[in-house]
Protein backbone atom coordinates (compact mmCIF):
# COMPACT_ATOMS: atom_id res chain seq x y z
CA UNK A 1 39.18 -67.21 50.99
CA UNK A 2 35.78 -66.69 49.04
CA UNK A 3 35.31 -70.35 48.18
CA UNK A 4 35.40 -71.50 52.15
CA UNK A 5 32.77 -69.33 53.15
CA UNK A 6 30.54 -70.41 50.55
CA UNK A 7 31.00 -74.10 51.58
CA UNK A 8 30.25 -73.35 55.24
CA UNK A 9 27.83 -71.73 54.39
CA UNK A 10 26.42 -74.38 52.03
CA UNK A 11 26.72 -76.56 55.47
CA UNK A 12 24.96 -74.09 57.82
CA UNK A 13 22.10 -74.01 55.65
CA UNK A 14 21.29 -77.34 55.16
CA UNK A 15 23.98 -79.99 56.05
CA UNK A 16 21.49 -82.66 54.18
CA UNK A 17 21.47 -81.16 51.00
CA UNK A 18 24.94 -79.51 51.21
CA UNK A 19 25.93 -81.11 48.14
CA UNK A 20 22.96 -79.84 45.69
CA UNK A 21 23.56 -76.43 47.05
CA UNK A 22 26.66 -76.03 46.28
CA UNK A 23 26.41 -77.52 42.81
CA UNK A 24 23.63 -75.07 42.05
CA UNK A 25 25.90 -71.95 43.53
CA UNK A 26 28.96 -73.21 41.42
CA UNK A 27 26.87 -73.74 38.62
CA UNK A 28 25.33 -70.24 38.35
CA UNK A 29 29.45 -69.24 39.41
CA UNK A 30 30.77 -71.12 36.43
CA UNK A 31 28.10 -69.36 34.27
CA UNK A 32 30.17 -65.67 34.66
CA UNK A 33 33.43 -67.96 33.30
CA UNK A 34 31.09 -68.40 29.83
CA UNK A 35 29.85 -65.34 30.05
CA UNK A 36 32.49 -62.72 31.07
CA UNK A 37 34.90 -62.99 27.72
CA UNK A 38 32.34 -62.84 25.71
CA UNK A 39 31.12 -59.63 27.40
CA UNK A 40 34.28 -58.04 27.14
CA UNK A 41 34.98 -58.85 23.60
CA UNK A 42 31.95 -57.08 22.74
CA UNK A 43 32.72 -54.38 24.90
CA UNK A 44 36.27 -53.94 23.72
CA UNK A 45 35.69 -55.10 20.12
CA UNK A 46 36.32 -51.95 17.81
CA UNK A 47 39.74 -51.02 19.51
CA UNK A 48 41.03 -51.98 22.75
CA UNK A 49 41.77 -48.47 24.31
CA UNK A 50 41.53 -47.46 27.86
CA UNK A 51 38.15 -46.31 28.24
CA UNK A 52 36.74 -49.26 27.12
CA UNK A 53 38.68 -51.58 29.22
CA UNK A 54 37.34 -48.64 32.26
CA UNK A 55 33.97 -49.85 31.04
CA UNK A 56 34.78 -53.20 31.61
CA UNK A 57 36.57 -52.58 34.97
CA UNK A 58 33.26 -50.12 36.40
CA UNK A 59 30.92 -53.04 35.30
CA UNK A 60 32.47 -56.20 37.26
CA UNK A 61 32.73 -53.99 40.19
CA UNK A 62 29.05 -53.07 40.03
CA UNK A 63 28.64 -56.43 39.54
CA UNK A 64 30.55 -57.54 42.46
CA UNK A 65 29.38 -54.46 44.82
CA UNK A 66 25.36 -55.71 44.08
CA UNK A 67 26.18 -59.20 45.18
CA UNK A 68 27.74 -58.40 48.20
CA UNK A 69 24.92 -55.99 49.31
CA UNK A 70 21.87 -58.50 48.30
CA UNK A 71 24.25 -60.94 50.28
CA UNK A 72 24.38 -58.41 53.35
CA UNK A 73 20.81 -57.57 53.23
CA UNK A 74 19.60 -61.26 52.76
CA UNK A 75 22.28 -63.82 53.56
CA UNK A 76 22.31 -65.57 56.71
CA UNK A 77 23.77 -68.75 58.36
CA UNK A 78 20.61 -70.08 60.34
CA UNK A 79 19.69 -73.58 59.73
CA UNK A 80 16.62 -73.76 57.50
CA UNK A 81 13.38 -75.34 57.85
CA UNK A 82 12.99 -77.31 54.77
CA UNK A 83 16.28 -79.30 55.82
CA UNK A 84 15.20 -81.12 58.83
């Protein structure tokens, strides 16, 4: 559901240079797949009890809840100048 509105969105944008755009978003996507379980073993490292894995939980919604606001505040699906 996530993934199509990201590659219309790619296409609103700038339907010239729909394919760099979406390899830079996927990119800088793929980058949470390195990142992530690497995260959490730190953060669950020394035991893996319920609080941390709460830790874990309260962080990747914060996560999540910041990129949907900048996304609110600053997304739009208006053609851009620079792709004429």
């Amino acid at each position: 559901m996530g993934f199509t509105g990201i590659a219309a969105n790619a296409q609103d944008l700038a339907s010239l240079h729909a394919g760099m755009i979406t390899g830079v978003i996927n990119t800088v996507g793929m980058m949470s797949a390195i990142i992530a379980p690497m995260a959490v073993g730190m953060l669950t490292y020394e035991k893996s009890t319920r609080e941390e894995w709460q830790k874990v939980f309260f962080i990747s919604a914060g996560l999540y809840t910041i990129g949907a606001i900048v996304f609110l505040i600053f997304g739009s699906g208006e053609r851009q100048c620079w792709a004429d």
